[in-house]
Protein backbone atom coordinates (compact mmCIF):
# COMPACT_ATOMS: atom_id res chain seq x y z
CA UNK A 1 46.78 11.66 -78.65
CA UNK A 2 48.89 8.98 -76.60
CA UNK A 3 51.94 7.60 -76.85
CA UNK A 4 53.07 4.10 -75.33
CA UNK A 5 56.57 3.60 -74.07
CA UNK A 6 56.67 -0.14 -73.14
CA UNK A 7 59.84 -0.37 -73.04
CA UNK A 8 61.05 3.22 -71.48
CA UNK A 9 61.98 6.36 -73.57
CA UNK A 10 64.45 9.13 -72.92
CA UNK A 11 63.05 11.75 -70.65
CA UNK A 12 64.31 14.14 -73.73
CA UNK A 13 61.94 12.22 -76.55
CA UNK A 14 58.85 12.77 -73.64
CA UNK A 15 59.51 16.75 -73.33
CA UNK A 16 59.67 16.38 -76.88
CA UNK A 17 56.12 14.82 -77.46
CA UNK A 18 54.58 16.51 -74.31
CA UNK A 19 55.47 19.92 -75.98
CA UNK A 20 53.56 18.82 -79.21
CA UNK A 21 50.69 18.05 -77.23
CA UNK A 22 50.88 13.73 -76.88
CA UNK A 23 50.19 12.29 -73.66
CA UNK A 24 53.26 9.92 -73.00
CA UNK A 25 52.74 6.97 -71.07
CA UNK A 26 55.45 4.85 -70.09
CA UNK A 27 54.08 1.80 -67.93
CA UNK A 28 55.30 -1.78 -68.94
CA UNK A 29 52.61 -3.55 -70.35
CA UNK A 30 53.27 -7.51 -70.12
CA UNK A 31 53.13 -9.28 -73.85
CA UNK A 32 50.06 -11.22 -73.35
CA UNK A 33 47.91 -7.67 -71.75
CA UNK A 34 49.37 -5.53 -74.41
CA UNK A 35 46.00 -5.46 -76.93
CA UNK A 36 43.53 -5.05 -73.95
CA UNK A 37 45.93 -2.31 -72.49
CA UNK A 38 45.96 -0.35 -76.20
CA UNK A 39 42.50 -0.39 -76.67
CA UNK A 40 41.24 0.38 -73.91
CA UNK A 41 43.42 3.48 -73.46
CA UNK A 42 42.91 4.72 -76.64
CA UNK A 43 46.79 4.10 -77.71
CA UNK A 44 48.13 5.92 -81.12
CA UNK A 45 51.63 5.19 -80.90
CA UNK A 46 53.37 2.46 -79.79
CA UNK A 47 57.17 3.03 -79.16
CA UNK A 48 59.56 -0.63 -78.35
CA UNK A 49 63.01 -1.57 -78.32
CA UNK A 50 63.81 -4.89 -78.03
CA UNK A 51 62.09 -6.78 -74.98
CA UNK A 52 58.10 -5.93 -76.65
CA UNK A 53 56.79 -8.12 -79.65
CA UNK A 54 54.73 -6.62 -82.21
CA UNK A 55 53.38 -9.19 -84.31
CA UNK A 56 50.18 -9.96 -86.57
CA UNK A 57 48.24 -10.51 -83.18
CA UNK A 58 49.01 -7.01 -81.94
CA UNK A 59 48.28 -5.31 -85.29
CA UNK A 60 45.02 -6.76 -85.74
CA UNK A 61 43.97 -6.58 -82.61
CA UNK A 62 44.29 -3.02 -82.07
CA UNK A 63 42.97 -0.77 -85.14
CA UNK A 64 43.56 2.60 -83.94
CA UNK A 65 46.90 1.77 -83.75
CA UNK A 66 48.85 4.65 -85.90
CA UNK A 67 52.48 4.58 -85.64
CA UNK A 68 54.83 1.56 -84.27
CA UNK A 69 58.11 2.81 -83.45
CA UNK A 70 61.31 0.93 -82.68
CA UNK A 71 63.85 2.47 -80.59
CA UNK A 72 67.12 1.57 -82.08
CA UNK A 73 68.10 -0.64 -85.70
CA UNK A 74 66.68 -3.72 -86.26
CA UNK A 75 62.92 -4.14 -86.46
CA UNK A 76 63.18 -7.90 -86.38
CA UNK A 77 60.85 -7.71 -83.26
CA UNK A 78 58.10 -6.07 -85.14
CA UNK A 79 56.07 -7.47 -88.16
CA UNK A 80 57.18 -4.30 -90.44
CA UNK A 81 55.74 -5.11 -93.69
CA UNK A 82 52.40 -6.43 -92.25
CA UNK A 83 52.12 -3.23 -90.35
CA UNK A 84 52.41 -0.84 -93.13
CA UNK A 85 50.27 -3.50 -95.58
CA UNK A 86 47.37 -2.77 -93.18
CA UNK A 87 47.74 1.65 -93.15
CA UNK A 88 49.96 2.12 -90.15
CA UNK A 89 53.58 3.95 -90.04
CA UNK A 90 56.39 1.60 -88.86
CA UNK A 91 59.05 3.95 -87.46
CA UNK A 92 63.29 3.39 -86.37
CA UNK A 93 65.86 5.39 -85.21
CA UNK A 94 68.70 3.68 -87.62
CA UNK A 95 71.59 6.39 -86.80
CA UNK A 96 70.92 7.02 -83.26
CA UNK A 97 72.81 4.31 -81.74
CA UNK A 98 75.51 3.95 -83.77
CA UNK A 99 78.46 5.72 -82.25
CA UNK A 100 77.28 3.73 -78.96
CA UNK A 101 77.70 0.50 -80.54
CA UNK A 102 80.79 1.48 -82.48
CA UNK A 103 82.60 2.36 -79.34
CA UNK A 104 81.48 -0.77 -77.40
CA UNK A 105 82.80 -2.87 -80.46
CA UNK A 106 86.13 -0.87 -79.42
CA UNK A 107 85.75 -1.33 -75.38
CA UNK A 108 85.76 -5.44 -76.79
CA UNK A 109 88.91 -4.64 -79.06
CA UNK A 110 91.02 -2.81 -76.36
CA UNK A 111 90.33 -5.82 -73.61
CA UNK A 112 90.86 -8.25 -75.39
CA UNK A 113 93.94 -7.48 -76.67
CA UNK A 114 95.43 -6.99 -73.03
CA UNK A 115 93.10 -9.51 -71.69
CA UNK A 116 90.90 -7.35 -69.27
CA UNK A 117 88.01 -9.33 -69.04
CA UNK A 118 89.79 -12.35 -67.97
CA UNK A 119 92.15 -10.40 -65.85
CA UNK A 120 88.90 -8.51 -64.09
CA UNK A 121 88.08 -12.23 -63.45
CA UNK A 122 91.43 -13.45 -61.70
CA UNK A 123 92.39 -10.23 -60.09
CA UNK A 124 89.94 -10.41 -57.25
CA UNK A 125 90.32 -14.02 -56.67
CA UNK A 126 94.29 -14.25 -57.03
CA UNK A 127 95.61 -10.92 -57.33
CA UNK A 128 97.08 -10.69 -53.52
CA UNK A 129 98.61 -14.14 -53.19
CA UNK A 130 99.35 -14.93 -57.37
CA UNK A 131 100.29 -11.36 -58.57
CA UNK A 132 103.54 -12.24 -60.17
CA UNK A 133 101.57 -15.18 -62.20
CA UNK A 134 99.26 -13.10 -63.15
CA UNK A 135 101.29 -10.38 -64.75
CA UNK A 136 103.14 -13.12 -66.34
CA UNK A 137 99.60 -14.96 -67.44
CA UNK A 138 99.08 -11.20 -69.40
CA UNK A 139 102.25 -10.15 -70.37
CA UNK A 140 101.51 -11.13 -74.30
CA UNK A 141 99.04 -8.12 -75.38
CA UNK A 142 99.10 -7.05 -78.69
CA UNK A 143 98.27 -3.26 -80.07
CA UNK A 144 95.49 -2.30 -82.52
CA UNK A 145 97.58 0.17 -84.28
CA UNK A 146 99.06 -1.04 -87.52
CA UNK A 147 96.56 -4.28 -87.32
CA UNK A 148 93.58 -5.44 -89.98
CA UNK A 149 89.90 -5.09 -89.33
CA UNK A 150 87.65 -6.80 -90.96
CA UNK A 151 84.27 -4.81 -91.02
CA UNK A 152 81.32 -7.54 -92.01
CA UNK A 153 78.42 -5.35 -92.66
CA UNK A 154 79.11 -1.49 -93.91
CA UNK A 155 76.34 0.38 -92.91
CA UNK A 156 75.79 2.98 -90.16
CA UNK A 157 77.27 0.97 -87.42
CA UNK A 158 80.19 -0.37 -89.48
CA UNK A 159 81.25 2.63 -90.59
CA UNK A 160 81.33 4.45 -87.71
CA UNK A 161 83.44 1.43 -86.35
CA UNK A 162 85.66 2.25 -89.49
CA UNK A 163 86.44 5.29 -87.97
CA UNK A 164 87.41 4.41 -85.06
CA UNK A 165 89.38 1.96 -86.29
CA UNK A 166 91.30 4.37 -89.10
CA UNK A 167 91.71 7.21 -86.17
CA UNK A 168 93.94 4.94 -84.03
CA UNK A 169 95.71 3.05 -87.16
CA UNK A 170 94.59 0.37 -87.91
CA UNK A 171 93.81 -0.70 -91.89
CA UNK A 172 89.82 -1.12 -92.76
CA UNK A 173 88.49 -3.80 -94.84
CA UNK A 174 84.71 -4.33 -95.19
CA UNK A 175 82.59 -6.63 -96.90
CA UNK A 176 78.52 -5.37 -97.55
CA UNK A 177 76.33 -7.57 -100.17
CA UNK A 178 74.82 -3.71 -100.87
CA UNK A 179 77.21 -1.23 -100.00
CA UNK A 180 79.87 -0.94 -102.83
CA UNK A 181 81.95 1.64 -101.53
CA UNK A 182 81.78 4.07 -98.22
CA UNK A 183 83.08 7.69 -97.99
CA UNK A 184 83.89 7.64 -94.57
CA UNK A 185 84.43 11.72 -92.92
CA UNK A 186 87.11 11.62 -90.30
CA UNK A 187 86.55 14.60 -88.50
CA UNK A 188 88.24 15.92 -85.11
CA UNK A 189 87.56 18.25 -82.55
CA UNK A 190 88.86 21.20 -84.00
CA UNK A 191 87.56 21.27 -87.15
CA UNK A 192 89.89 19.47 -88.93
CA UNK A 193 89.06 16.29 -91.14
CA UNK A 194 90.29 13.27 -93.48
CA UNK A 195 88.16 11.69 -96.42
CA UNK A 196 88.87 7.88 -96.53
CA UNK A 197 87.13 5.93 -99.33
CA UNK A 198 86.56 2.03 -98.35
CA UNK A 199 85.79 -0.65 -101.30
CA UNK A 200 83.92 -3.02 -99.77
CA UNK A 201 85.70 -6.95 -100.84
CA UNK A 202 84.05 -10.15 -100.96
CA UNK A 203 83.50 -11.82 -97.11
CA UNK A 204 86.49 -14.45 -98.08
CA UNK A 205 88.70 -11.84 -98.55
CA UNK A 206 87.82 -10.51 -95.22
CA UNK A 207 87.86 -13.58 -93.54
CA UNK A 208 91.01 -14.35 -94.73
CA UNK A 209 93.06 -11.04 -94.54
CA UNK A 210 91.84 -9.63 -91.52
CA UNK A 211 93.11 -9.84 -87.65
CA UNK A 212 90.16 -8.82 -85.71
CA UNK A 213 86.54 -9.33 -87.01
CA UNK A 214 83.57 -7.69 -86.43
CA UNK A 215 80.20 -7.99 -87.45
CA UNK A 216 76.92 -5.61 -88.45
CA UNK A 217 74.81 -7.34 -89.77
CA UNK A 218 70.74 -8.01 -89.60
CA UNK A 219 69.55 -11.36 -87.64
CA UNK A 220 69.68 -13.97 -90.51
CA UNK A 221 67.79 -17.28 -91.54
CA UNK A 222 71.54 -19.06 -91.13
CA UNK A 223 74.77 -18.38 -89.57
CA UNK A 224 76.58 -15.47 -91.47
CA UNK A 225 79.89 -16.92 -88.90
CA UNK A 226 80.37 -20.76 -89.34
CA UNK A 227 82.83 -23.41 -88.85
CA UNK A 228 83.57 -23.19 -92.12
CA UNK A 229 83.92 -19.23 -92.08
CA UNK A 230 86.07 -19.82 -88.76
CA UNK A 231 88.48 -22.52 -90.34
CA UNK A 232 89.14 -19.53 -93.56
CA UNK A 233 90.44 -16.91 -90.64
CA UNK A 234 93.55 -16.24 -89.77
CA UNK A 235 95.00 -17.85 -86.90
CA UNK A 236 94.44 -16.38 -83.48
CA UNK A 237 91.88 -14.00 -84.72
CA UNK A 238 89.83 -11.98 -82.79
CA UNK A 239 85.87 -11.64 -83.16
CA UNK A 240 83.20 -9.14 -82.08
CA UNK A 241 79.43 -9.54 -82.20
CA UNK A 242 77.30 -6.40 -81.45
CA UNK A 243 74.91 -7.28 -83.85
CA UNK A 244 72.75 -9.65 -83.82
CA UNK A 245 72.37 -12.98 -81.76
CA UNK A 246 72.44 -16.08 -83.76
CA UNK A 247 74.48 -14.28 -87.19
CA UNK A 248 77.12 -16.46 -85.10
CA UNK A 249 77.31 -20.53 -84.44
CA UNK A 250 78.22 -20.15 -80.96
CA UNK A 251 79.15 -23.95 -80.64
CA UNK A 252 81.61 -23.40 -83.60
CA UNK A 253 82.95 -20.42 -81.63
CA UNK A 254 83.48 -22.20 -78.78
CA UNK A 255 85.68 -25.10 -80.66
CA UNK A 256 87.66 -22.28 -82.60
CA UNK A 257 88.51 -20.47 -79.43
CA UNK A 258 89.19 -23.98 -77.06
CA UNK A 259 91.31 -24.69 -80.59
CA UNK A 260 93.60 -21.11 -80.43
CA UNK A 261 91.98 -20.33 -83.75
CA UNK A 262 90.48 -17.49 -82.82
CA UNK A 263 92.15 -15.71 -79.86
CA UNK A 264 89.24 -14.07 -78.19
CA UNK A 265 86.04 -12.86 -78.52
CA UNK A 266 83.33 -10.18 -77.42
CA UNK A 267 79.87 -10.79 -77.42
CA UNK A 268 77.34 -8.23 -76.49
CA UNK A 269 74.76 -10.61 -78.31
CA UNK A 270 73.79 -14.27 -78.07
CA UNK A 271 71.94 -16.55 -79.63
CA UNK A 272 69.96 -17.92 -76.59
CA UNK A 273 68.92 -13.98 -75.34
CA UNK A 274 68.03 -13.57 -72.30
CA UNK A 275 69.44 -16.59 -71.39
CA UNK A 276 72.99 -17.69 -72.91
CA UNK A 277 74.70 -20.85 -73.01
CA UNK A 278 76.56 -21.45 -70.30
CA UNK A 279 79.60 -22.51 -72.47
CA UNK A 280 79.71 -19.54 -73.83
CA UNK A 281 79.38 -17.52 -70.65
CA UNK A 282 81.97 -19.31 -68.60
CA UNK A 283 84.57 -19.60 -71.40
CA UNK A 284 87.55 -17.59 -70.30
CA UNK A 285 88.15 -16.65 -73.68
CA UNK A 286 85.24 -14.67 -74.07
CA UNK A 287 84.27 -11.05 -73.14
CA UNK A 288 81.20 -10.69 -72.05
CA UNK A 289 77.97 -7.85 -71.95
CA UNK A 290 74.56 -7.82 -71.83
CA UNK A 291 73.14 -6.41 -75.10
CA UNK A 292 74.48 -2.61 -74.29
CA UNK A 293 75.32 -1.79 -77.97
CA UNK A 294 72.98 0.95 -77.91
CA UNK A 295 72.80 2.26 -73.45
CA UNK A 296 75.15 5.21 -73.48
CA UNK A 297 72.81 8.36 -72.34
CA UNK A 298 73.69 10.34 -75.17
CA UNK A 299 72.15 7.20 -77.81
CA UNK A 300 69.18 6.88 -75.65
CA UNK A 301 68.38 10.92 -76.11
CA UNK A 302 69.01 10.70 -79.65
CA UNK A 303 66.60 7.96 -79.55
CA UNK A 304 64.14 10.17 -78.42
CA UNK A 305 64.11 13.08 -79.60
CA UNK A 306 64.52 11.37 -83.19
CA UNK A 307 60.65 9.27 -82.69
CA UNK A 308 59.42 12.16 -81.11
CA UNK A 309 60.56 14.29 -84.40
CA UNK A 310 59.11 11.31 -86.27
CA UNK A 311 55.61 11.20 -84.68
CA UNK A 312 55.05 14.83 -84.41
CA UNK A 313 55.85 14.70 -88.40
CA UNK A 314 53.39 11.92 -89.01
CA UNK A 315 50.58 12.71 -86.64
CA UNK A 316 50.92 16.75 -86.61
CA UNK A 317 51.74 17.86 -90.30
């Protein structure tokens, strides 16, 4: 049987399926050649991320198809329920990537509390002839510790954001329309570890209560983050998106953070992908990465090893 990478897989999930007996292919197959390229290599699994579309097109086009698998969360790339309505096995990996994300959420936190990605802007340019401006320009950081986050979305991600969070001091809230309440396990490297159980709170509370934000949510028919949400927040908030592109209004941001309303915030995710507004991109106020929630090695070999478990389960028992 064959497997399809299009868009790449761990060299871990291929010893994985190669073992079992799958022939893994992992050649990027443009959109538009992807049904021809299927079904005329005799394709059983198809395995994505984010970049490859699987939609009603692909589906019925290629009838042998077995298994579609997503590498990572969301499935908002695939037509899920249409899959499975005509006999095949949609497949994620929903807990792989979630320490990855969880920690990038953090690597937003820490700089822009001391201003790092605005500093990593100036330094080069300035930094030999303004240095004494500079420091002065970033001498107002503020610490984490002892600080509110605001956790929309308490699922996978957000909770392992939570513990983060609690294991440097800071208070969790969290808001979930499903999740009521989260035993969250804080465990350390020696064996040692503290229960914490989180009530989730409705979003206003959260909004209102909280000094950093950050979001984990699915992609959404309307903004989860508007003007109006923005005008409820604290004063010189800070928010992080490593969710979803468009759960934000991204013109809204840009008014609260030209305003001082909100202080700062990181973006891994835009609503524009692959190609952001430039407002957004340029803003000083803004931290800035290319949808990495999820590119640490170690998430990528969970990844895997976790469809290759999945497929060799579905296609093998």
């Amino acid at each position: 049987m064959k497997v399809l990478a299009n868009d790449g897989v761990s060299q871990s999930g291929i010893n994985a399926l190669e073992q079992a007996g799958f022939e893994v292919l992992t050649t990027t197959v443009a959109q538009e050649q992807l049904e021809n390229y299927i079904n005329e290599n005799n394709i059983d699994v198809l395995l994505v991320r984010s970049a490859t579309k699987v939609r009603k097109d692909i589906i019925d086009g290629c009838p042998d198809l077995k298994i579609i698998g997503r590498g990572g969360v969301g499935m908002d790339n695939i037509d899920v329920d249409y899959a499975r309505d005509k006999g095949k096995h949609v497949i994620n990996t929903p807990a792989a990537s979630s320490s990855s994300v969880a920690e990038l959420v953090f690597a937003h936190l820490y700089g822009g509390v001391r201003f790092l990605h605005d500093a990593n802007r100036n330094m080069p340019l300035d930094g030999d002839t303004k240095f004494k401006a500079l420091k002065k320009n970033y001498a107002k950081g503020v610490e984490l510790r002892g600080k509110t986050l605001g956790v929309i979305g308490f699922g996978r991600i957000g909770q392992e954001v939570a513990k983060i969070a609690l294991g440097i001091g800071m208070k969790v809230i969290a808001s979930d329309m499903f999740v009521e309440k989260a035993d969250i396990k804080l465990e350390f490297f020696d064996g040692q570890s503290v229960d914490f159980g989180i009530e989730t709170q409705p979003m206003d509370a959260i909004l209102k209560e909280s000094d950093f934000i950050t979001l984990h949510v699915p992609a959404q028919k309307d903004y989860v983050i508007g003007k109006k949400e923005m005008e409820t927040m604290k004063e010189g908030v800070g928010l992080i998106n490593a969710a979803r592109g468009g759960v934000i209004d991204e013109v809204a941001l840009i008014d609260a953070l030209d305003s001082g309303k909100i202080a700062f915030a990181g973006l891994d995710v835009f609503e524009n992908e692959p190609a952001p507004a430039i407002k957004v991109l340029m803003n000083g106020r803004v931290s800035l990465t290319p949808h990495i929630g999820a590119a640490t090695n170690e998430a990528q070999d969970r990844i895997g090893t976790e469809l290759a478990s999945q497929i060799i389960s579905i296609l093998k028992s």
